[in-house]
Protein backbone atom coordinates (compact mmCIF):
# COMPACT_ATOMS: atom_id res chain seq x y z
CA UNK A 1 -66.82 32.97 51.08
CA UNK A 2 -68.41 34.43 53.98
CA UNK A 3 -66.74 37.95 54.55
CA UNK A 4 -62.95 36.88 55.50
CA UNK A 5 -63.65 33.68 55.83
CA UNK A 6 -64.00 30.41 53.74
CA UNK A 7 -67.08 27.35 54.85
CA UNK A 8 -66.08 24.33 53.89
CA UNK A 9 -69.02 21.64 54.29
CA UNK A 10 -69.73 18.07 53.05
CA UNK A 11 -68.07 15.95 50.71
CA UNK A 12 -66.11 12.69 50.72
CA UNK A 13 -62.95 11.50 52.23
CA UNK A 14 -60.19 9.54 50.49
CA UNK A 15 -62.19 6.44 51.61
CA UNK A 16 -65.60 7.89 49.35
CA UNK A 17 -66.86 8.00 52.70
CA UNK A 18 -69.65 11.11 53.02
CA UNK A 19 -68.62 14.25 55.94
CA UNK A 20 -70.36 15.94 57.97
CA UNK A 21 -68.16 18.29 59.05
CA UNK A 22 -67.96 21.96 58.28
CA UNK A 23 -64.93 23.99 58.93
CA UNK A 24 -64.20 27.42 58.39
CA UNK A 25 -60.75 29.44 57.68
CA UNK A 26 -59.86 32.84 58.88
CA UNK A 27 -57.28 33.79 56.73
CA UNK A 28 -54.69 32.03 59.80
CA UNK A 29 -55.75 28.80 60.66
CA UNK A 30 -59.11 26.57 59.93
CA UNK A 31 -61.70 26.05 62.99
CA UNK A 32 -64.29 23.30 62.79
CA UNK A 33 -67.76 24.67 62.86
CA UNK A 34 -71.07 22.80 63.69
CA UNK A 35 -71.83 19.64 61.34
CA UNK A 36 -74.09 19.49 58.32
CA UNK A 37 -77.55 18.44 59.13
CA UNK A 38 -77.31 16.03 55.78
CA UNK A 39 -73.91 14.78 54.71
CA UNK A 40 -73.30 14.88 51.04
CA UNK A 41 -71.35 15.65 48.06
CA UNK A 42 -71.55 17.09 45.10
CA UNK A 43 -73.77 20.19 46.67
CA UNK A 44 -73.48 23.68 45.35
CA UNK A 45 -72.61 26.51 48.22
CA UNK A 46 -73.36 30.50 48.03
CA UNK A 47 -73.17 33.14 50.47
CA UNK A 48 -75.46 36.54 51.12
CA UNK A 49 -72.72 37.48 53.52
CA UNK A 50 -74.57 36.71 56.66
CA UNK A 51 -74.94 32.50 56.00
CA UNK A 52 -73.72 29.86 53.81
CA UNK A 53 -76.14 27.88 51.90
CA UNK A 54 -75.71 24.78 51.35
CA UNK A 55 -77.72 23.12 47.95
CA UNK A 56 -78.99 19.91 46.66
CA UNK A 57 -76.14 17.12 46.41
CA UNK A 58 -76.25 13.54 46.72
CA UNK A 59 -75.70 10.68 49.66
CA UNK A 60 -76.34 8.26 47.05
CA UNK A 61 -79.33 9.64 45.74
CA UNK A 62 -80.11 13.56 44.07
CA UNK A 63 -81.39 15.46 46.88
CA UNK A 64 -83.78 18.73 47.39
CA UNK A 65 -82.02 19.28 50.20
CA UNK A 66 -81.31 23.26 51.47
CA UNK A 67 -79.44 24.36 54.17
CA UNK A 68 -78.03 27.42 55.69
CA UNK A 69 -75.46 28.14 57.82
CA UNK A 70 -74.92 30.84 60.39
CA UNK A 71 -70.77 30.85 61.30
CA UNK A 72 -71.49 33.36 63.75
CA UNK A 73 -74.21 31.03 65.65
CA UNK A 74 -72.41 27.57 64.36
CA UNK A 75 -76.24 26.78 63.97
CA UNK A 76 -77.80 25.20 60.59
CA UNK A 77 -81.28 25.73 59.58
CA UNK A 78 -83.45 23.58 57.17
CA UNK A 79 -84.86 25.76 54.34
CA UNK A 80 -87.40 24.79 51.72
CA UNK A 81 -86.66 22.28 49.64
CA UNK A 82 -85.15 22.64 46.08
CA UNK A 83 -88.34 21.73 43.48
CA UNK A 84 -86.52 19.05 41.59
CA UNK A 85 -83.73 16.94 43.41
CA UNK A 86 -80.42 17.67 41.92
CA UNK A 87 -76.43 17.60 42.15
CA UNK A 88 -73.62 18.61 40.90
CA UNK A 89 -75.30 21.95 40.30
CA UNK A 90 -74.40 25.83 40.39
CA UNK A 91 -75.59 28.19 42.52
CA UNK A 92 -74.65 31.87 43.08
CA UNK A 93 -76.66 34.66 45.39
CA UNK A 94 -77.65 37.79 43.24
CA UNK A 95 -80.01 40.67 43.97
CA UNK A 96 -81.72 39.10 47.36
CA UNK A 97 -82.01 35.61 45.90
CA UNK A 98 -80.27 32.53 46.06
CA UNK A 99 -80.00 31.29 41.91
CA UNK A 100 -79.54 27.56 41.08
CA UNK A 101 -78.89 26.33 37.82
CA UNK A 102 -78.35 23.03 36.05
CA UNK A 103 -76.91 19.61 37.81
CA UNK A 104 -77.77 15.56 37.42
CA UNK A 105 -81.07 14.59 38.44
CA UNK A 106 -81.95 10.61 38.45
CA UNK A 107 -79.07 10.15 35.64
CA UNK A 108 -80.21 12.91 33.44
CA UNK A 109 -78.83 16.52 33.22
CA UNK A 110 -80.56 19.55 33.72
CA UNK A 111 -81.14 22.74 32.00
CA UNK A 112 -83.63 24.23 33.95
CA UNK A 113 -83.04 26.81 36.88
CA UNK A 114 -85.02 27.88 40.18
CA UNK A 115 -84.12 30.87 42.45
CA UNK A 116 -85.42 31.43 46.20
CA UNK A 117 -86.63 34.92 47.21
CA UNK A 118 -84.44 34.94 50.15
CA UNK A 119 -87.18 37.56 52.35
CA UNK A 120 -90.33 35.37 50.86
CA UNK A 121 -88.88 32.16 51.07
CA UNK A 122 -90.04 30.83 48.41
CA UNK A 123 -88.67 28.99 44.95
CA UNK A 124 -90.46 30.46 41.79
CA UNK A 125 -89.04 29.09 38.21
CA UNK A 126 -86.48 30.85 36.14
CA UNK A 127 -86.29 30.04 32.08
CA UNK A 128 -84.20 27.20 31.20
CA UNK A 129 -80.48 27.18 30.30
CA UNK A 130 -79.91 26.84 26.30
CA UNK A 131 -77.96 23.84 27.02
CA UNK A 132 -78.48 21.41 29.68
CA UNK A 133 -75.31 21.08 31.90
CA UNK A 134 -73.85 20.18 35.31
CA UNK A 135 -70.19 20.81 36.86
CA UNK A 136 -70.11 24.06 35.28
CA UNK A 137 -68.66 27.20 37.19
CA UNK A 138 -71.56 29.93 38.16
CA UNK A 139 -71.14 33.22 38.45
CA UNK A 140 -72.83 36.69 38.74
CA UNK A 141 -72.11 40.33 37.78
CA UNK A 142 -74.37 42.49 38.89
CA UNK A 143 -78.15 40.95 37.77
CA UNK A 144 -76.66 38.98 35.11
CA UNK A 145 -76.33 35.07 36.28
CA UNK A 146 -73.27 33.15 33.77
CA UNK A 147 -72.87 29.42 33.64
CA UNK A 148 -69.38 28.54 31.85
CA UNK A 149 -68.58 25.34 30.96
CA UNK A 150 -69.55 22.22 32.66
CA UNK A 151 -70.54 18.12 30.98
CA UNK A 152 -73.58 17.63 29.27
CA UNK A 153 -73.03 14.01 29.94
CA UNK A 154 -73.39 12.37 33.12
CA UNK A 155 -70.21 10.33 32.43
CA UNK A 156 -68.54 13.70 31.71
CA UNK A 157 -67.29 12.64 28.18
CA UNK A 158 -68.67 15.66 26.76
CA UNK A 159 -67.49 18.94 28.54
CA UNK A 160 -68.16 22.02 26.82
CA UNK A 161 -66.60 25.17 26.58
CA UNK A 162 -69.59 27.59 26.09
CA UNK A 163 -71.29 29.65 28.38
CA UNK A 164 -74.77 31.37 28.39
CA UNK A 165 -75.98 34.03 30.56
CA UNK A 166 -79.34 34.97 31.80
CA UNK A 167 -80.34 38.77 32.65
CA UNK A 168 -82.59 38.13 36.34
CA UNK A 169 -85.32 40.81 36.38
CA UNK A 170 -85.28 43.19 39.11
CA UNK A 171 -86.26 41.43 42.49
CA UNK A 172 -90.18 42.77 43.29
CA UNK A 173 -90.37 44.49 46.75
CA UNK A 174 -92.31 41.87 49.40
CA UNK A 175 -94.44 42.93 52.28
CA UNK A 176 -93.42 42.39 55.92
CA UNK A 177 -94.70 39.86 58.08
CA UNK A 178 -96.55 42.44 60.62
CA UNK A 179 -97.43 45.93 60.72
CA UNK A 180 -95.50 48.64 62.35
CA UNK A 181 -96.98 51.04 64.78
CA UNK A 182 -95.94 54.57 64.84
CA UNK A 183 -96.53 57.91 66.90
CA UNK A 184 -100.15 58.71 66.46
CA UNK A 185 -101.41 61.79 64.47
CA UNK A 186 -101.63 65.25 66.22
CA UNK A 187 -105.47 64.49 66.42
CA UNK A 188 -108.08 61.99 65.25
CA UNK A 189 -109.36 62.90 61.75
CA UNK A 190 -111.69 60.49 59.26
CA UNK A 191 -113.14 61.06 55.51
CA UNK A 192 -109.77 63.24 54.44
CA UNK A 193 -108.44 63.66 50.95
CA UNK A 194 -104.59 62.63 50.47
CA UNK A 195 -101.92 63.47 47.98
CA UNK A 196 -98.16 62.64 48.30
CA UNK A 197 -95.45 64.98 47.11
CA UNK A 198 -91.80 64.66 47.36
CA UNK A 199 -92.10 62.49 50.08
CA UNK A 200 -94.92 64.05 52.24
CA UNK A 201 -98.32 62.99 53.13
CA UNK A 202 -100.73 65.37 52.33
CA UNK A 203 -103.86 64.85 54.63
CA UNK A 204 -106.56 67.56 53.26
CA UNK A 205 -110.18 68.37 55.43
CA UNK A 206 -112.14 66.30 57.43
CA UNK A 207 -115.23 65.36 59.41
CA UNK A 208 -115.59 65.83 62.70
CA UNK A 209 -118.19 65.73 65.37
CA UNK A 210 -120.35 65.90 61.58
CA UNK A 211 -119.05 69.35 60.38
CA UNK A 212 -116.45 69.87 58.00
CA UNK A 213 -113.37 71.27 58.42
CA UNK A 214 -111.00 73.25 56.04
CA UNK A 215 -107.79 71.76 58.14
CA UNK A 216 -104.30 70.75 56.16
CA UNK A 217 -101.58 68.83 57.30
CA UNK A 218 -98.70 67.60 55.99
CA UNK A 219 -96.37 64.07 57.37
CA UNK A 220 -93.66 63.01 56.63
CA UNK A 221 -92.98 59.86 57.60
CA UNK A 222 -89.01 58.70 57.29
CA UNK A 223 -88.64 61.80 60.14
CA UNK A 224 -91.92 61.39 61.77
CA UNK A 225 -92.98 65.14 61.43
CA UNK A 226 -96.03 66.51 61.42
CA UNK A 227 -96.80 70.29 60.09
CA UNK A 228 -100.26 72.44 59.25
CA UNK A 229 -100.53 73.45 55.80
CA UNK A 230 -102.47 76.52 54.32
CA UNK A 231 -105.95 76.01 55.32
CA UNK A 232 -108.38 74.31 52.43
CA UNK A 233 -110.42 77.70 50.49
CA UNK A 234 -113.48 76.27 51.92
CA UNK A 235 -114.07 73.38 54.21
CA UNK A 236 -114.55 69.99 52.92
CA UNK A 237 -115.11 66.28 53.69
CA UNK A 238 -114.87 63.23 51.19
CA UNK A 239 -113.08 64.77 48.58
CA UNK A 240 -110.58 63.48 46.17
CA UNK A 241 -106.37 64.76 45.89
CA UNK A 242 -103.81 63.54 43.74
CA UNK A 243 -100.63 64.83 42.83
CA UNK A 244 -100.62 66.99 39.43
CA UNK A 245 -97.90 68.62 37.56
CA UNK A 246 -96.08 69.29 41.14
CA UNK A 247 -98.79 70.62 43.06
CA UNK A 248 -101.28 69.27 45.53
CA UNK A 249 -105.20 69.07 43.86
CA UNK A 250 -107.85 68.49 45.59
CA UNK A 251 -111.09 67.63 44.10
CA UNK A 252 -114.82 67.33 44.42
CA UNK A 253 -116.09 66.11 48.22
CA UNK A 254 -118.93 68.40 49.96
CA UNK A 255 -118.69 71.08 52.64
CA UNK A 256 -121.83 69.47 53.97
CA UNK A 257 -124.37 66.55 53.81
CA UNK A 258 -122.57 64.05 51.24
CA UNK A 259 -125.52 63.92 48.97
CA UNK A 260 -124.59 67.52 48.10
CA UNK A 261 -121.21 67.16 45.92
CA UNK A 262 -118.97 69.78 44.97
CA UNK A 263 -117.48 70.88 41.68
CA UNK A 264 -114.52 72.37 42.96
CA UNK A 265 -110.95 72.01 42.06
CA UNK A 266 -107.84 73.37 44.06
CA UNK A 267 -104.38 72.96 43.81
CA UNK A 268 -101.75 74.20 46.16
CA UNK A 269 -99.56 76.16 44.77
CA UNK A 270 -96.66 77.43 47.07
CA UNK A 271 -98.25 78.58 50.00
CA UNK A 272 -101.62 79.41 48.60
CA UNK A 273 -104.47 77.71 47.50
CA UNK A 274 -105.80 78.26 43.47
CA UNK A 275 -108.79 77.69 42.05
CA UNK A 276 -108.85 75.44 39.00
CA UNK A 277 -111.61 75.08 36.27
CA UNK A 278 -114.78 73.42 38.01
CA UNK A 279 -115.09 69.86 37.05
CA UNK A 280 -118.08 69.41 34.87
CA UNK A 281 -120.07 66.89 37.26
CA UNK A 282 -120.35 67.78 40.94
CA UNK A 283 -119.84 64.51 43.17
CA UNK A 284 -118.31 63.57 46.63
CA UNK A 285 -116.67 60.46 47.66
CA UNK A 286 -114.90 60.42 44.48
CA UNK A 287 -111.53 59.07 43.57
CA UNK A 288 -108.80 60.64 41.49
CA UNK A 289 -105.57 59.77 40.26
CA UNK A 290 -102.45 60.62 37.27
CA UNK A 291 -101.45 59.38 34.54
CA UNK A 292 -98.80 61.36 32.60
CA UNK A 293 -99.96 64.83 31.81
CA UNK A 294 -103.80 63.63 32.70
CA UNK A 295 -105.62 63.81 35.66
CA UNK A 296 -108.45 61.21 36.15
CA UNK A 297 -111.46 62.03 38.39
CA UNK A 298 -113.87 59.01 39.11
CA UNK A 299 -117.06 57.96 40.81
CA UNK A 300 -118.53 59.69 43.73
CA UNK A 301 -122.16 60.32 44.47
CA UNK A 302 -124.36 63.42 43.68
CA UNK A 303 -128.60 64.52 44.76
CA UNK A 304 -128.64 61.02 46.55
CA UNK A 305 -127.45 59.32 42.49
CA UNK A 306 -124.10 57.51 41.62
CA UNK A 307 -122.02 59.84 39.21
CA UNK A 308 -120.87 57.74 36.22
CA UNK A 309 -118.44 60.08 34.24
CA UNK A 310 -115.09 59.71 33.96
CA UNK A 311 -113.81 63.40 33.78
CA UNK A 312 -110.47 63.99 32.13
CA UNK A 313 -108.07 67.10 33.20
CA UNK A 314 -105.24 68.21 30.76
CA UNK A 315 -103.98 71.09 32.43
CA UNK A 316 -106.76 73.82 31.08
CA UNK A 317 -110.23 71.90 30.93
CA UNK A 318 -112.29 68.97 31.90
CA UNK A 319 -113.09 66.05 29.54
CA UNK A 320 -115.63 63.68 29.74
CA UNK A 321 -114.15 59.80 28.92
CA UNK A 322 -116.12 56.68 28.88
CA UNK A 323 -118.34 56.20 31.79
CA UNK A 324 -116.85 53.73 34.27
CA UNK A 325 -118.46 50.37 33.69
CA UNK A 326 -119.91 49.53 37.44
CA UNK A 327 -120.56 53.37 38.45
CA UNK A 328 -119.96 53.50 42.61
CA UNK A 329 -118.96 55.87 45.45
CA UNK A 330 -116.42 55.20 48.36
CA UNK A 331 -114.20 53.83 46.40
CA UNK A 332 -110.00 54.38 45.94
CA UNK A 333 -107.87 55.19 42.45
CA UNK A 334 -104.44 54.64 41.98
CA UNK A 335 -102.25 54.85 39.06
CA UNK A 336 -99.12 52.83 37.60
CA UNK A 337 -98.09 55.54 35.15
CA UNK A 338 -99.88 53.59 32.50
CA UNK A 339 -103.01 53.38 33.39
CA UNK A 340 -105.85 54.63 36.30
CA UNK A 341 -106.94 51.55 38.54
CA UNK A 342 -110.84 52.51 40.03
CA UNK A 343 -111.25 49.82 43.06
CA UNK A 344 -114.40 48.81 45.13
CA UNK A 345 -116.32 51.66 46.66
CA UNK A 346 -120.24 51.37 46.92
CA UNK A 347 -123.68 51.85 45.79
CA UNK A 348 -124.95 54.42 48.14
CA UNK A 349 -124.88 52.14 51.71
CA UNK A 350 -122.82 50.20 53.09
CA UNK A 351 -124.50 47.23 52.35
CA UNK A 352 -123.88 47.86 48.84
CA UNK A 353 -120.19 47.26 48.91
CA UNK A 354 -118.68 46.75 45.59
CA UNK A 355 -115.30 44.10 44.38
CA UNK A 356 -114.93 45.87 41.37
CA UNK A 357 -111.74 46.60 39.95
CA UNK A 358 -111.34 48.44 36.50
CA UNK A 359 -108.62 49.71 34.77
CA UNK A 360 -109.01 53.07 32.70
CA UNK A 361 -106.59 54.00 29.70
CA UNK A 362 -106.50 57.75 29.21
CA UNK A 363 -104.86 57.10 25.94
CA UNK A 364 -107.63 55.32 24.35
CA UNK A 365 -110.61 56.48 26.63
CA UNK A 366 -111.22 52.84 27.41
CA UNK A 367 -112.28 51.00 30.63
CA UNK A 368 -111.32 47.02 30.96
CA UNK A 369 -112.92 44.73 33.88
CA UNK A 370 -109.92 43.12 35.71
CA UNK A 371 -110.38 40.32 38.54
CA UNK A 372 -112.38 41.54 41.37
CA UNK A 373 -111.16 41.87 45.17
CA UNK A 374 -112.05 39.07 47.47
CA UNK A 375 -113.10 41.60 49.63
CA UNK A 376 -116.01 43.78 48.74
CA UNK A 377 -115.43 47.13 50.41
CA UNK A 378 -116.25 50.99 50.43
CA UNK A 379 -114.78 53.57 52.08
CA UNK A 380 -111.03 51.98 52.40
CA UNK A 381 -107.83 53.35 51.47
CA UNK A 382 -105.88 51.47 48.43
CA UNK A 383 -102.22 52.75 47.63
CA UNK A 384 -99.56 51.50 44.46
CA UNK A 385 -95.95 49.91 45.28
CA UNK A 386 -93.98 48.50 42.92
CA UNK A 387 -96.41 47.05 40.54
CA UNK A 388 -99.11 46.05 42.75
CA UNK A 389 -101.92 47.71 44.24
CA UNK A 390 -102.82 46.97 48.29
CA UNK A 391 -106.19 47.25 49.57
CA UNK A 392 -107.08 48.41 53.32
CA UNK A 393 -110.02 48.44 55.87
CA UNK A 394 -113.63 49.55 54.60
CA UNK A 395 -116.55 50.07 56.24
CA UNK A 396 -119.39 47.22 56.40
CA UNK A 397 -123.35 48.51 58.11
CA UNK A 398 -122.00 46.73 61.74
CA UNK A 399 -118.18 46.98 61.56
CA UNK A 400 -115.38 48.11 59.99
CA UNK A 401 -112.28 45.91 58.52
CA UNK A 402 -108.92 45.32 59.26
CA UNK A 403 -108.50 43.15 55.99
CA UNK A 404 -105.49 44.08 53.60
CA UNK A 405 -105.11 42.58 50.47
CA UNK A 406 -102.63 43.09 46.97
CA UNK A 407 -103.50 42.64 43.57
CA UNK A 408 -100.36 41.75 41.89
CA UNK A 409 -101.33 43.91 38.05
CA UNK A 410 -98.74 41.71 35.99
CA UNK A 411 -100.00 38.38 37.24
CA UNK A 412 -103.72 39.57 37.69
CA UNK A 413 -103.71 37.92 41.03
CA UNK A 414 -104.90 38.98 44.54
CA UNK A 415 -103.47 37.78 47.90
CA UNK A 416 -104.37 38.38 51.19
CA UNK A 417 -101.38 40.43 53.52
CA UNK A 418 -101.26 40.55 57.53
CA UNK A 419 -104.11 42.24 58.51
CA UNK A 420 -103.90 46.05 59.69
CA UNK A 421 -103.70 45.59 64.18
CA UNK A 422 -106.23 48.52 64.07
CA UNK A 423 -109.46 47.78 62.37
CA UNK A 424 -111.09 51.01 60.60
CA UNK A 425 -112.37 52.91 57.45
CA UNK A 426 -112.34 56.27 56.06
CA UNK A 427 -108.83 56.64 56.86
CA UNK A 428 -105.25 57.91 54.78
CA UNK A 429 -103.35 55.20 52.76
CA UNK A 430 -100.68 56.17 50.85
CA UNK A 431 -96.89 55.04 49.77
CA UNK A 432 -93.75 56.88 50.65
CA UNK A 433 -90.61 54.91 49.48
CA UNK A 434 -91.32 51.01 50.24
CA UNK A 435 -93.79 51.93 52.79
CA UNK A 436 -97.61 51.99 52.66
CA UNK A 437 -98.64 54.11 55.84
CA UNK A 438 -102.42 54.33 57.30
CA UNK A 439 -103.40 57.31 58.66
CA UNK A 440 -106.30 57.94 60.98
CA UNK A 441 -110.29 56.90 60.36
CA UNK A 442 -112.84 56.02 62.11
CA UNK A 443 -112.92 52.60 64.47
CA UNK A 444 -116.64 52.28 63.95
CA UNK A 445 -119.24 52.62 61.30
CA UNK A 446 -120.48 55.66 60.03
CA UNK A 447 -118.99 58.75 60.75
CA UNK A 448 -118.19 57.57 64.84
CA UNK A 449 -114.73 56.43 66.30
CA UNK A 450 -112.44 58.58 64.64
CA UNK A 451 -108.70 57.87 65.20
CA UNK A 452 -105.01 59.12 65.56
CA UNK A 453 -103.39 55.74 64.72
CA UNK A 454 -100.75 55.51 62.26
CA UNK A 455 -99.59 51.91 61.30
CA UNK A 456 -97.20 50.62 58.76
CA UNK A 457 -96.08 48.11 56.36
CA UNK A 458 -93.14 47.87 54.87
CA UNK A 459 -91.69 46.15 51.36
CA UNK A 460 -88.09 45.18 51.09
């Protein structure tokens, strides 16, 4: 079923002989529609609503096969292949991915299943079916895949009458192929702070023409509006914000030469800025980030030394934690809800660029070494989406990056994504929905270059 209408494709006639014809039935009258690239029978068919897909099957021999048909086009298109050759399988469509289960492969039946990410293309391995079956009817409800029924013989002596059901987890958000570009920012800015709250873009001081500046501005995104915020209590310049208990906090960062860190903690609190207890080690080019009721302050540089606490914020004082294990500056924080992730940065220049990733538990104080970025990088932006954590631009002593890279936190894996079109460092990177924005920096090393440019990448 395609809509209102029914695809009909492959199969034999009453002579065994294999068709390639497709036809399709409007609730009046049936219409032929453009022949099957690869006659066969025994296929399995499933519909997203917009094409048919056509699975596996056999012309003699089990075949990979997959194909997809467009009635609106009357075009087929090859798709990757299945990764075992199979018929007389299921296959339904549930949650953005095409599910096939079961079938005969080389005269022995199947319990295992596949199912193709639909926006990836790509087949990735589901757990096998209790019982091994083919002819069986397929359905789904909701994320829950059945198979009912079916012959666990290939002579289809022994049909069965159970069925088994398998729960699919929640399809994982995938990046697009390219970035979007968007309306610039109302000026060039590099070396801010950033927070998001309820879906804004907090963008907090600056650098510019090497004096600091006490400027606030808030974006949001999905409507593409800009708007100043109260202006920062004092001005600052590679400082830390996260998001705490509602409010916008911004922390650390220096009103002047970076070697001279601040203590200072503010949050925004309705219209007005608040002072918060000092953190206990001064620093700038820190990183921050929340976990539960705890804000995490990390890294950053002080009197020309790397600051190695880990400060700890429960809402009335500062705690010192386990120093991180591969103390740096520069670098990003981001947070899963479980645990604070501190990524790359640097040792003081940027030829000192740091991979490290390391993953801090506020509940047990503990830091853990996790699998370094293929890209050693300070001054970048790094943001969270849906379990993964994606890595953008830096700053290297005679150029500046347009690499962008994910580190998947279940699998422990990095990939590489489509490079930002605007090469640059110091700039914004945050999430808003299944979006990671980039906001502004410099095109240039050092402090030069600084930027407008807001580009895009979106997960769905």
């Amino acid at each position: 079923m395609l809509g209102d209408r029914i695809v009909v494709t492959g199969g034999v006639d009453a002579n065994g002989a294999l068709l390639n014809t497709t036809e399709v039935f409007d609730g009046n009258s049936w219409t032929p529609g453009a022949p099957i690239p690869t006659p066969r029978q025994m296929l399995a068919a499933a519909s997203d609503g917009k094409l048919v897909y056509a699975v596996g099957g056999t012309n003699g021999s089990d075949l990979p096969t997959v194909e997809a048909y467009d009635p609106a086009a009357k075009t087929w298109m090859s798709l990757p292949a299945l990764p075992k050759a199979r018929s007389d399988l299921g296959a339904t469509i549930a949650d953005g991915r095409l599910v096939i289960l079961g079938g005969v492969s080389s005269g022995q039946v199947l319990k295992s299943a596949s199912t193709y990410d639909l926006m990836t293309k790509t087949w990735t391995g589901l757990p096998d079916m209790a019982t091994a079956r083919h002819g069986m009817a397929v359905a789904v409800v909701q994320q829950s895949v059945y198979a009912i029924g079916g012959s666990t013989t290939v002579d289809d002596i022994d049909v069965v009458t159970s069925a088994e059901v398998l729960k699919l987890p929640s399809r994982r958000t995938q990046p697009a192929s390219q970035w979007r570009s968007l309306p610039d920012a109302p000026a060039p800015r590099l070396m801010m702070a950033s927070a998001v709250l309820q879906d804004k873009i907090w963008i907090l001081g600056e650098l510019q023409d090497g004096a600091a500046l006490n400027t606030v501005e808030s974006y949001e995104p999905r409507a593409g509006v800009w708007q100043p915020g109260p202006a920062l209590p004092m001005p600052l310049h590679h400082a830390a914000a996260a998001t705490y208990r509602g409010e916008v906090v911004v922390l650390g960062g220096t009103s002047d030469n970076i070697a001279d860190g601040s203590n200072k903690v503010f949050a925004l609190r309705g219209a007005n800025w608040v002072e918060l207890p000092s953190l206990g080690h001064a620093r700038a080019a820190p990183a921050a980030a929340v976990v539960g009721d705890k804000l995490v302050v990390v890294g950053g540089q002080n009197a020309k030394q790397l600051v190695p606490q880990t400060e700890v914020f429960d809402g009335t004082s500062w705690q010192d934690a386990a120093d991180m294990p591969t103390p740096r500056e520069h670098l990003t924080a981001v947070s899963d809800g479980s645990y604070v992730y501190a990524i790359g940065g640097r040792s003081l220049s940027s030829d000192r660029n740091s991979a490290a990733l390391e993953r801090f538990d506020p509940a047990s104080g503990a830091w853990a070494t996790l699998v370094s970025m293929p890209t050693p990088r300070g001054s970048y932006g790094a943001a969270y989406i849906d379990g993964r954590i994606v890595a953008l631009g830096g700053e290297e002593p005679a150029t500046v990056l347009n690499v962008a890279e994910m580190y998947d936190i279940a699998a422990g894996k990095w990939s590489t994504l489509p490079p930002m079109p605007t090469p640059r460092h110091g700039a914004v990177v945050a999430t808003v929905g299944n979006t990671v924005y980039c906001i502004g920096g410099a095109n240039r090393p050092t402090h030069e270059g600084p930027v407008a440019t807001v580009e895009a990448l979106d997960f769905s």
